[in-house]
N, C-alpha and C. Protein backbone atom coordinates (compact mmCIF):
# COMPACT_ATOMS: atom_id res chain seq x y z
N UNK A 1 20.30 84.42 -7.83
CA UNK A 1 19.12 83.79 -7.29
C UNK A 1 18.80 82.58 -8.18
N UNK A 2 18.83 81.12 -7.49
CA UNK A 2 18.24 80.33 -8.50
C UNK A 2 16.85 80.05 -8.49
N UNK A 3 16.38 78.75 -9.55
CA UNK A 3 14.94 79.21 -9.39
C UNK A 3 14.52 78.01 -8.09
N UNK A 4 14.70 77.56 -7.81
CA UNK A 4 13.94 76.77 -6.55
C UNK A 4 13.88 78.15 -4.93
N UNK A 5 14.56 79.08 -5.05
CA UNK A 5 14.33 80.03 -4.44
C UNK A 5 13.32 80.88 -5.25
N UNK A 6 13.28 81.55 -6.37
CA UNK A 6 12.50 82.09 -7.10
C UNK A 6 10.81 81.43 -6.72
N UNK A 7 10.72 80.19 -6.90
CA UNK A 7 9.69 79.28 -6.92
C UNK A 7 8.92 79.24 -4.97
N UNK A 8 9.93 78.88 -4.48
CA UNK A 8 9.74 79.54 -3.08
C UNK A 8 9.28 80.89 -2.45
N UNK A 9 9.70 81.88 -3.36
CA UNK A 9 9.25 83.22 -2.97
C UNK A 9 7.69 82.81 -3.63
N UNK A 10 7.40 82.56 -4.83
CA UNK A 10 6.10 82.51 -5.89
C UNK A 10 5.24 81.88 -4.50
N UNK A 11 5.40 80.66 -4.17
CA UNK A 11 4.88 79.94 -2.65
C UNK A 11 4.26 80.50 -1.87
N UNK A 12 5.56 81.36 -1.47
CA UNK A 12 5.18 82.09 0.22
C UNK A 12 4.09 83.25 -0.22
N UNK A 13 3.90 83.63 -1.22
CA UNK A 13 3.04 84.85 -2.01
C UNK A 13 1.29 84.05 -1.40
N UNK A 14 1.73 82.94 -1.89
CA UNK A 14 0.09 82.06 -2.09
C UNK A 14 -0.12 81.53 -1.03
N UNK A 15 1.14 80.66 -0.14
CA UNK A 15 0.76 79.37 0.69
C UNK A 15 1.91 79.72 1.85
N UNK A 16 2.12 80.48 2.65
CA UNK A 16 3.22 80.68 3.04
C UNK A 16 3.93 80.01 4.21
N UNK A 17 2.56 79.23 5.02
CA UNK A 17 3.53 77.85 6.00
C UNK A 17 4.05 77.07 4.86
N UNK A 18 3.89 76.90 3.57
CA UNK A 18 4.63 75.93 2.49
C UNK A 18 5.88 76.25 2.06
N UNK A 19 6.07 77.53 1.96
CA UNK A 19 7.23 77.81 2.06
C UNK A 19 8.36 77.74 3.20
N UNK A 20 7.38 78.24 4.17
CA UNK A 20 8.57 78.12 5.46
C UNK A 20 8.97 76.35 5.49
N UNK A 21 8.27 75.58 5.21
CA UNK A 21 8.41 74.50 5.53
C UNK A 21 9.35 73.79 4.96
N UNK A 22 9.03 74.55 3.59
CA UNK A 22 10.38 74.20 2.69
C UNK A 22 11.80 74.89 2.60
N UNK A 23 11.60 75.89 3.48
CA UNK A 23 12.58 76.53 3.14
C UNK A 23 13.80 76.28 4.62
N UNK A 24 12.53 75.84 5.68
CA UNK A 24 13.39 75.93 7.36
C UNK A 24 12.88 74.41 8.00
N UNK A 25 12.08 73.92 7.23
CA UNK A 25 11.12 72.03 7.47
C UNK A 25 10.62 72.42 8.77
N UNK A 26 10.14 71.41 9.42
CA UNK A 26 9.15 71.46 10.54
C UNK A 26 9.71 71.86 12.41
N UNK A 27 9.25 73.35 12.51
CA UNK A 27 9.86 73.43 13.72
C UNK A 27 9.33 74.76 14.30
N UNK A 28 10.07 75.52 14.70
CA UNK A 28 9.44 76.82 15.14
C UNK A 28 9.02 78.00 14.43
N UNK A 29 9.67 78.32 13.20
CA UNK A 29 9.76 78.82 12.13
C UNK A 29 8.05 78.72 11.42
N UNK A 30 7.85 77.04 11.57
CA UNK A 30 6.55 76.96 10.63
C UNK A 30 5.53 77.21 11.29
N UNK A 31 6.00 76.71 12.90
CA UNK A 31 4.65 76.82 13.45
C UNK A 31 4.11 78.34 13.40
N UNK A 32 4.85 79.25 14.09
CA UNK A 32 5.11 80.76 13.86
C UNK A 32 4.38 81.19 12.88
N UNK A 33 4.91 80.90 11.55
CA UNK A 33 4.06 81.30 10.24
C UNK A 33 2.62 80.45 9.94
N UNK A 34 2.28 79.22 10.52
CA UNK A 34 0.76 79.00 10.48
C UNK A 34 0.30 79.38 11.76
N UNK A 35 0.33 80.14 12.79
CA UNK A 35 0.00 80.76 13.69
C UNK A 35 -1.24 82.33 12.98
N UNK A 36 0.26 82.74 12.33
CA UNK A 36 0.17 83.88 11.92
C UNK A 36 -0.96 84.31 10.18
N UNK A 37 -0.57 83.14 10.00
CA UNK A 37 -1.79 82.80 8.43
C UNK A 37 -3.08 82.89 8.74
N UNK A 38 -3.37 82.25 10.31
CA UNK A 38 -4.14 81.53 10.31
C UNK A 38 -5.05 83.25 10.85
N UNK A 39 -4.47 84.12 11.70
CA UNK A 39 -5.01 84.91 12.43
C UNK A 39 -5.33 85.73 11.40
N UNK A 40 -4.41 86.23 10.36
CA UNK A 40 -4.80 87.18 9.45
C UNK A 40 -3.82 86.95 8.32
N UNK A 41 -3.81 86.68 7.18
CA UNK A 41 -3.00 85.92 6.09
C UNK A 41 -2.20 86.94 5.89
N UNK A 42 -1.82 88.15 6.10
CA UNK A 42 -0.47 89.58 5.43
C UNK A 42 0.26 88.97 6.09
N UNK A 43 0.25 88.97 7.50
CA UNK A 43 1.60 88.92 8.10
C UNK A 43 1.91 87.50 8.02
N UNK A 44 1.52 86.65 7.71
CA UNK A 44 1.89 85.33 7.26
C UNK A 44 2.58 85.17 6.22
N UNK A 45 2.26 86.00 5.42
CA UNK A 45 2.64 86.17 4.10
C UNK A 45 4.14 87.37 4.14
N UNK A 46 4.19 88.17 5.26
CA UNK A 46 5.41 88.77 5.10
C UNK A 46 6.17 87.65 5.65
N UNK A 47 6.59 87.55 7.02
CA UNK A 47 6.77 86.66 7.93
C UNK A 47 7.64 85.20 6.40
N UNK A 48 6.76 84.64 5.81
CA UNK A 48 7.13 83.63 4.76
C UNK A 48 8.35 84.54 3.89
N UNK A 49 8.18 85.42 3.51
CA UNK A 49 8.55 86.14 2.07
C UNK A 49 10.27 86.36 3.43
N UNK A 50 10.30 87.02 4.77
CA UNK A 50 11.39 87.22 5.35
C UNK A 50 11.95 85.59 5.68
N UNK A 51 11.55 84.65 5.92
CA UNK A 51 12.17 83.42 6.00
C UNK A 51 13.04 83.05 4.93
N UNK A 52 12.38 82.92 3.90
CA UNK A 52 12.56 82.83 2.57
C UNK A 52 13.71 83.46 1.60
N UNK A 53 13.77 84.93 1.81
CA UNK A 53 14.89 85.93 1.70
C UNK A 53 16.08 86.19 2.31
N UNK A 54 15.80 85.69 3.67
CA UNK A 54 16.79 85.57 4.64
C UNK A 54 17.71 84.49 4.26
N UNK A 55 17.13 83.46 3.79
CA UNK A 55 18.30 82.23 3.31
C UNK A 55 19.31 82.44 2.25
């Protein structure tokens, strides 16, 4: 694991459309995860942490 992934997971913990964004940039992925922040921040926050891990 390097750390710009490491640093990305730290992200998606706090800010997690920031991560997706960085991790997949602007598209269905992000919208998805600020959808999901926005309704109730966990599953935004899993949702980020599986984008993120998945790469």
């Amino acid at each position: 694991m390097d750390s710009s992934k490491i640093i990305n997971i730290i992200i998606a913990l706090f800010l997690p459309p920031l991560a997706v964004f960085m991790a997949r940039g602007w598209g269905q992925d992000c919208i998805i995860d600020i959808i999901l922040t926005i309704i109730v921040f966990f599953p935004g926050m899993l949702y980020a942490l599986y984008i993120v891990l998945k790469d």
